[in-house]
Protein backbone atom coordinates (compact mmCIF):
# COMPACT_ATOMS: atom_id res chain seq x y z
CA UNK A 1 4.42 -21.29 2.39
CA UNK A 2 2.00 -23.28 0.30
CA UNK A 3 0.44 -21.56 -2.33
CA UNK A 4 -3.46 -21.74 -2.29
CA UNK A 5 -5.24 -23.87 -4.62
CA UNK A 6 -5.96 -23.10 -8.25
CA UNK A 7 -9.27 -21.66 -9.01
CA UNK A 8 -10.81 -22.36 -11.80
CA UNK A 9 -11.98 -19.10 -13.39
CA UNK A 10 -15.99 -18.40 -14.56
CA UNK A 11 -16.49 -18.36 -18.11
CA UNK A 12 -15.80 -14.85 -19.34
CA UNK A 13 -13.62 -13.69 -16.11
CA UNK A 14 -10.09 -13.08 -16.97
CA UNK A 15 -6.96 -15.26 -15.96
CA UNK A 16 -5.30 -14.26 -13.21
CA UNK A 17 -2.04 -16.09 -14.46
CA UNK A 18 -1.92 -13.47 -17.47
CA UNK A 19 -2.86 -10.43 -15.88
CA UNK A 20 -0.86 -10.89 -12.39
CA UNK A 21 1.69 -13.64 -13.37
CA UNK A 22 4.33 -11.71 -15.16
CA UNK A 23 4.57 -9.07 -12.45
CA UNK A 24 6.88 -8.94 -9.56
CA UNK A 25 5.18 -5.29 -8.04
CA UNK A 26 2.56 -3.34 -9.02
CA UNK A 27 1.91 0.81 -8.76
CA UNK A 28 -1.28 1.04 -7.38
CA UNK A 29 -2.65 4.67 -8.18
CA UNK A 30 -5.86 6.28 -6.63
CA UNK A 31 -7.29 8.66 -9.05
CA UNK A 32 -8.47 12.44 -8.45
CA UNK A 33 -12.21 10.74 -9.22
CA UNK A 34 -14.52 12.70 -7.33
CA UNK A 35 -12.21 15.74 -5.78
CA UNK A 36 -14.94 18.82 -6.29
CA UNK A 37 -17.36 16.41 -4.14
CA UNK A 38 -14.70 15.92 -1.43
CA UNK A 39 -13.85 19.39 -1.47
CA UNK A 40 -17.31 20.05 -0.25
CA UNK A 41 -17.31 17.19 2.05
CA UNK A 42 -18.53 14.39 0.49
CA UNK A 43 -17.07 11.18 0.08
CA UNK A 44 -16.21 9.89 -3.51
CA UNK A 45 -16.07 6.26 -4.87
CA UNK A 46 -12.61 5.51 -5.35
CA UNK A 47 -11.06 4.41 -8.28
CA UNK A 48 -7.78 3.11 -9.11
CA UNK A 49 -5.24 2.40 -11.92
CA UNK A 50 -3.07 -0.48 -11.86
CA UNK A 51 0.51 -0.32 -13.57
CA UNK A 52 3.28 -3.24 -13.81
CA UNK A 53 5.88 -1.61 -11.60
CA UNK A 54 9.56 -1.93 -11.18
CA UNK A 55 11.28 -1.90 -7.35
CA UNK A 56 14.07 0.11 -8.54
CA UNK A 57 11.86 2.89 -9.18
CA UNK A 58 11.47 4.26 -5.69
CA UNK A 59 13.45 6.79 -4.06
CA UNK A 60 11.96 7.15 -0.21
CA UNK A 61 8.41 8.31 -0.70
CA UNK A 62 8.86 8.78 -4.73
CA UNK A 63 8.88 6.73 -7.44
CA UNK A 64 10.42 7.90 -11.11
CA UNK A 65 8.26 9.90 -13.54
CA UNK A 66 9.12 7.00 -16.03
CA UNK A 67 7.38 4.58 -13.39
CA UNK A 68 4.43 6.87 -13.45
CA UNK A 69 4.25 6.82 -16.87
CA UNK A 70 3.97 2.98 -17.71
CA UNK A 71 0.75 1.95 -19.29
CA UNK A 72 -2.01 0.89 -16.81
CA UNK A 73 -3.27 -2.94 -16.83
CA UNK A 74 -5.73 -2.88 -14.77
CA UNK A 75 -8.84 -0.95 -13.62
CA UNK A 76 -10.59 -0.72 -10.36
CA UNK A 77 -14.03 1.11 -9.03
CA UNK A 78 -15.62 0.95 -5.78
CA UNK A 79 -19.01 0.11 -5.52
CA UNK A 80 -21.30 1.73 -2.95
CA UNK A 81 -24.25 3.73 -1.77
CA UNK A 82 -24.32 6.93 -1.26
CA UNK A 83 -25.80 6.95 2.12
CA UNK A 84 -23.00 4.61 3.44
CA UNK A 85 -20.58 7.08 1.90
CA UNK A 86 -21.71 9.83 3.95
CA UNK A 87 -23.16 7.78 7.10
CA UNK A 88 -20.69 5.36 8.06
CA UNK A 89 -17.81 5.93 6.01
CA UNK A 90 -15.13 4.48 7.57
CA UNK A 91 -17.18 1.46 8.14
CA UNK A 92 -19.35 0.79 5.17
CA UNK A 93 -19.40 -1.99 2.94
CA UNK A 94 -18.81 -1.78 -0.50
CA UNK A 95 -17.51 -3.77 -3.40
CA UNK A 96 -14.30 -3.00 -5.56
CA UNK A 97 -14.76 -4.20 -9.24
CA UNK A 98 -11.51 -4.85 -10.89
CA UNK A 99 -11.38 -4.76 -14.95
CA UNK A 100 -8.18 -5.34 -17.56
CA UNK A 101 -6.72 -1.84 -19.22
CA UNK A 102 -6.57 0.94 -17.58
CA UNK A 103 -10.19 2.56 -18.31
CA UNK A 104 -13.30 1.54 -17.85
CA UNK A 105 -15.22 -1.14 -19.74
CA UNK A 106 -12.60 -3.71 -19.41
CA UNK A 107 -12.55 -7.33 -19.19
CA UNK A 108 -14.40 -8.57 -15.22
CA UNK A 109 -10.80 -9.72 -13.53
CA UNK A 110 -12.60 -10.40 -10.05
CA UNK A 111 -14.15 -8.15 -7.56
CA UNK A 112 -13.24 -7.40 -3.63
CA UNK A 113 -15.86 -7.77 -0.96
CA UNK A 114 -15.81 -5.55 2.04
CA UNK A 115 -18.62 -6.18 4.47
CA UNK A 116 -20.48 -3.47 6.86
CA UNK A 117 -18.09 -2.97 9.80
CA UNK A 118 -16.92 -1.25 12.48
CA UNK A 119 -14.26 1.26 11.63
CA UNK A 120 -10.78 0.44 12.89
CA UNK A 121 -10.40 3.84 15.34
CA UNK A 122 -13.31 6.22 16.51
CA UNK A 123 -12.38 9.66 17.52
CA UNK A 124 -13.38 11.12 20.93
CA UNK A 125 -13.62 14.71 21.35
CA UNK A 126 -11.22 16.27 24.26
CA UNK A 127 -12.26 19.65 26.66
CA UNK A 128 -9.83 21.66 25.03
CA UNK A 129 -11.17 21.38 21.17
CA UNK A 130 -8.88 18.02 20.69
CA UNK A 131 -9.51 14.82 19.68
CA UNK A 132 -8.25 11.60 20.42
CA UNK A 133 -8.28 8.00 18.07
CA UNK A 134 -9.24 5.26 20.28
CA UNK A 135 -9.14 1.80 18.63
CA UNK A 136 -12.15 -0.28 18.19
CA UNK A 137 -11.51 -4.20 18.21
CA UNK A 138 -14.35 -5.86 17.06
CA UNK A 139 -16.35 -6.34 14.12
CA UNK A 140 -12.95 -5.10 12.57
CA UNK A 141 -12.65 -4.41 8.25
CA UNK A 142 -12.05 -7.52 6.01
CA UNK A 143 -12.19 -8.16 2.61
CA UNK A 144 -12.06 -11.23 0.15
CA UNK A 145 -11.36 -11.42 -3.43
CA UNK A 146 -14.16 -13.32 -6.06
CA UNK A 147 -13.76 -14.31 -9.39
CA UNK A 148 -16.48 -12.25 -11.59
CA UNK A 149 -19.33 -14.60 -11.24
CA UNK A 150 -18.92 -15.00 -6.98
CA UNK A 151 -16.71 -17.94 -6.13
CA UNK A 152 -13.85 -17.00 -3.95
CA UNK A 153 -10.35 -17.32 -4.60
CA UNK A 154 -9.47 -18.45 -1.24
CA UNK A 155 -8.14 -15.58 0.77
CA UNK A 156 -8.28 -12.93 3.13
CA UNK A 157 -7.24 -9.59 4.26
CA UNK A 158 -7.89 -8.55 7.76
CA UNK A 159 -7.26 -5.18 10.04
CA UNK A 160 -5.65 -6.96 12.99
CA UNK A 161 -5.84 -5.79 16.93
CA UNK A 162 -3.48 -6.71 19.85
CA UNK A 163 -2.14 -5.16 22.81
CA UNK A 164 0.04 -2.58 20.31
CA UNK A 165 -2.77 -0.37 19.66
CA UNK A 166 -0.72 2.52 18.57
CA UNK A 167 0.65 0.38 15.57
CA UNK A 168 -1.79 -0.18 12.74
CA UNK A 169 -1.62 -4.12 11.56
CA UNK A 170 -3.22 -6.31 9.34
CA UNK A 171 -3.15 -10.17 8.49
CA UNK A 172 -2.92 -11.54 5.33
CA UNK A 173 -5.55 -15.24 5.05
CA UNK A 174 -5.59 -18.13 2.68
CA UNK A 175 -7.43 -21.40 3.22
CA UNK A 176 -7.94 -19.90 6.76
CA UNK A 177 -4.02 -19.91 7.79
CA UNK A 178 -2.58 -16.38 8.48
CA UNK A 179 0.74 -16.48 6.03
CA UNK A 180 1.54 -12.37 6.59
CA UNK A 181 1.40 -10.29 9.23
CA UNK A 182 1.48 -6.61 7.66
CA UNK A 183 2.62 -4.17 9.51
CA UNK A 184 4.97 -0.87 9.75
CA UNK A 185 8.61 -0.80 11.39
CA UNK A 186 8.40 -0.02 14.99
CA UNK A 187 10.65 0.52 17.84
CA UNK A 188 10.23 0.17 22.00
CA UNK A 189 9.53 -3.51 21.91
CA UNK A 190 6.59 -3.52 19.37
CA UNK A 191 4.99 -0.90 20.76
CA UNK A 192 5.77 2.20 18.44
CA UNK A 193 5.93 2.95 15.25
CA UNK A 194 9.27 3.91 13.88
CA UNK A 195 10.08 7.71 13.79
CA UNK A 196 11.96 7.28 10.33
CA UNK A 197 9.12 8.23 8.04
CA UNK A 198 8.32 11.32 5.81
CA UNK A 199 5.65 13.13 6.41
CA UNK A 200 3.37 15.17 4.03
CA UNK A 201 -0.09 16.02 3.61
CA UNK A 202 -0.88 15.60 7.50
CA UNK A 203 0.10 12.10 7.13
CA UNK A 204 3.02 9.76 7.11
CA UNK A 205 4.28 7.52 3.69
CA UNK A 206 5.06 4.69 5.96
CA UNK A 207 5.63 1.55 4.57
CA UNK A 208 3.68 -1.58 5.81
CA UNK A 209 6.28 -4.48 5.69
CA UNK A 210 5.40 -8.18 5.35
CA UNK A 211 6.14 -10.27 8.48
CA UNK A 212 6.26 -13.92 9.32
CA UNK A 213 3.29 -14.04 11.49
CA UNK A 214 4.82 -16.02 13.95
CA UNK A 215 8.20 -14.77 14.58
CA UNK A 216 7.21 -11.50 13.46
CA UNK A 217 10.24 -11.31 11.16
CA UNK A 218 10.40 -9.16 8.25
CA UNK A 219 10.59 -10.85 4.75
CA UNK A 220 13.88 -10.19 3.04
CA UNK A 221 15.61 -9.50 6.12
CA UNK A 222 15.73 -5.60 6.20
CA UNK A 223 14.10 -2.38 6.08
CA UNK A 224 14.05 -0.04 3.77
CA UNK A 225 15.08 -1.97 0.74
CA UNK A 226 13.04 -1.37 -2.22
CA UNK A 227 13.19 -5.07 -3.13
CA UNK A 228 11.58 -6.03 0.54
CA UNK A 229 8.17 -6.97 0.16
CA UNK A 230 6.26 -4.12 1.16
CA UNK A 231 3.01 -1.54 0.40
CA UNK A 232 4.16 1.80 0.58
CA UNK A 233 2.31 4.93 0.05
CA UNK A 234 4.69 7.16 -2.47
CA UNK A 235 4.78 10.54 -4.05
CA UNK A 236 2.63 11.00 -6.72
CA UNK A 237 3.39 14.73 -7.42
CA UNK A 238 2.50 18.08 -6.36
CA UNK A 239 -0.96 18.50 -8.48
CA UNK A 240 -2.04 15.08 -6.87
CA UNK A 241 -0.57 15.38 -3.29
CA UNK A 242 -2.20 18.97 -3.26
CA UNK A 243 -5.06 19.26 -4.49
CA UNK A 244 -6.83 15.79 -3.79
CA UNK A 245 -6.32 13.10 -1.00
CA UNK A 246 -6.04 10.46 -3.97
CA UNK A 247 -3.31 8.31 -2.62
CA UNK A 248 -0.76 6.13 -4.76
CA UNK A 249 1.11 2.83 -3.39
CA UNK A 250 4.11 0.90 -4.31
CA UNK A 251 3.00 -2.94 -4.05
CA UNK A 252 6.06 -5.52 -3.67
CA UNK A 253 5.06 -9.27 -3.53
CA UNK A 254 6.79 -11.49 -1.69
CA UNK A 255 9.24 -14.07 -4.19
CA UNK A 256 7.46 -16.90 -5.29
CA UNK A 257 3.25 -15.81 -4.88
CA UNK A 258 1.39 -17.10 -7.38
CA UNK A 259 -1.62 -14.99 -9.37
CA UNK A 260 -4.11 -15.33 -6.77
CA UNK A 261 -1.72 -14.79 -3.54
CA UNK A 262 -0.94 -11.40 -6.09
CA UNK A 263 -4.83 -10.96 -6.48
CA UNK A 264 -5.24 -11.18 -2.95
CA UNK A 265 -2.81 -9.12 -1.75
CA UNK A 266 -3.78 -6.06 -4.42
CA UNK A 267 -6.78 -6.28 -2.54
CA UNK A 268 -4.91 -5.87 0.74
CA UNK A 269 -3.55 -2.13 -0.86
CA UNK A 270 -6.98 -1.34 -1.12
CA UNK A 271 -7.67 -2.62 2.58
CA UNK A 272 -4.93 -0.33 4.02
CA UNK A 273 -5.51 2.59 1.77
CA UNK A 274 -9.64 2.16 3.21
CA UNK A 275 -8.67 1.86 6.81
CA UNK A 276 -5.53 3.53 7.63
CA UNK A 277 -4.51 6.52 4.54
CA UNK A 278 -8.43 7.41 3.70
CA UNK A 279 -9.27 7.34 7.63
CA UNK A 280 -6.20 9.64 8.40
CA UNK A 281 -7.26 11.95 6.00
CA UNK A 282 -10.94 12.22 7.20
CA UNK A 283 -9.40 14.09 9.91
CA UNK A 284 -6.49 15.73 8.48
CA UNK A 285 -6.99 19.74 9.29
C-alpha cells in the first residue's frame, strides 16, 4: 500500500517521525478523568495517555503490569461543549487535542476532528421494559487528523455500514482510497461476530482486526496473535475496570506505516472507543 504523502509540519507542531516513528504499537489508556460526574450521569471529556507498547505484553484481555507501567509519550483531551455532552452524546462533535509527555501542557502534536453526526445505533424501547439497538446508516461518525495549525494529514477514519449490521466496522482513508477495513472476527458467513471473546463490565474486549478491504482478509494471516495488527480493548485492572468506564486499548500497526498512517490510525482507537466501547457503556445496566 502506498504510504500517504509527507506533510510538512506548522512551525511549532511536533514531528510525527519522532514521536510515532520509533514505535511498532502503542497502549492507548483512557483515564478515570471525570468519574464522580459520570457517576451522577453526566458525560466527561475524555482524556487519554499514550505509552510505547510492546505486542508481547498481552495475555487475552491483559497486558503486563510492566506494560502499564512504561512512561507515557503522549497526551490527549477531548474538546467539547457541555451541552453536546449531555444532548447528543453519542453524536456530537468534538475535537481531540493531542500533546508530547504524558501530562498536560505538552508540545501541540496534531488534533482529531470529529464532526456533528448521527450516532452509529439508536435504541428503541420494547413492551416488555427492553430495548433494542437498531443501526443508523447515514450521516455516520468520522474523524480526520490536523497538524496543530489546521492542515490535514491526509486521512480518514470512518464507522462503516453494510448488510452485516450486527458486526460493528470501520474503514480506514488516505488520499480518499480505503487501505483497512477494521473490523472484529466473525463467523456464519460475515454475519456474526465471533463467540470467542471475554466479557466483563457488560461488555466484550473484542479485538477489531485490520482487513484488506477488498478481500476482506486479515493482515498477518491469523487471529489471535498478539503481533496481528489489531485494536483491542485490554484489562486495565480492577480499580479501573470497576469503578470507572475509562477504557484502555492495545494499538498494533500494520508493518511498514509510516508516522502519519500511525497518527491516523491512533485516531481510529479513539473513533472505536467513541462509537462502539463508550456507546455500549451508555447502556450498560
Amino acid at each position: 500500500m502506498e504510504a500517504p504523502k509527507q506533510v510538512e509540519m506548522d512551525a511549532g507542531g511536533y514531528e510525527l517521525e519522532s514521536v510515532f516513528g520509533p514505535h511498532e504499537a502503542l497502549l492507548v489508556k483512557q483515564t478515570m478523568r471525570g468519574c464522580c460526574q459520570e457517576c451522577l450521569g453526566c458525560d466527561a471529556k475524555s482524556e487519554y495517555k499514550v505509552a510505547p507498547f510492546n505486542p508481547q505484553a498481552i495475555d487475552g484481555i491483559r497486558v503486563t503490569e510492566a506494560a502499564m507501567g512504561v512512561p507515557d509519550i503522549m497526551y490527549a483531551i477531548e474538546h467539547s461543549s457541555c451541552c453536546c455532552r449531555v444532548c447528543n452524546p453519542a453524536g456530537r462533535n468534538f475535537q481531540m487535542h493531542v500533546s508530547s509527555g504524558g501530562d498536560p501542557g505538552g508540545q501541540p502534536i496534531l488534533y482529531y476532528d470529529k464532526p456533528l453526526t448521527c450516532p452509529a445505533f439508536f435504541t428503541v424501547q420494547t413492551d416488555n421494559g427492553g430495548s433494542i439497538d437498531c443501526p443508523c446508516c447515514c450521516c455516520l461518525p468520522q474523524l480526520t487528523p490536523h497538524t496543530p495549525k489546521g492542515q490535514s494529514i491526509g486521512s480518514e477514519s470512518r464507522y462503516y455500514c453494510d448488510m452485516c449490521l450486527c458486526v460493528p466496522k470501520f474503514t480506514y482513508h488516505e488520499n480518499n482510497e480505503v487501505l483497512y477495513l477494521i473490523k472484529p472476527e466473525t463467523c456464519c458467513g460475515g454475519a456474526c461476530v465471533a463467540c470467542n471473546c471475554c466479557s466483563g463490565k457488560g461488555l466484550v474486549y473484542m479485538p477489531f482486526y485490520f482487513h484488506d478491504p477488498k478481500s476482506e482478509e486479515v493482515l498477518g494471516g491469523k487471529y489471535e496473535d498478539a503481533n496481528t495488527p489489531q485494536i483491542r480493548k485490554v484489562w486495565a485492572g480492577l480499580k479501573k475496570e470497576c469503578c470507572s468506564t475509562a477504557d484502555t486499548f492495545a494499538v498494533v500497526f500494520p508493518p511498514g506505516s509510516s508516522p502519519q498512517r500511525k497518527a491516523g490510525l491512533l485516531g481510529m482507537t479513539f473513533l472505536i472507543d467513541f462509537v462502539f466501547f463508550e456507546g455500549h457503556q451508555d447502556k450498560r445496566t
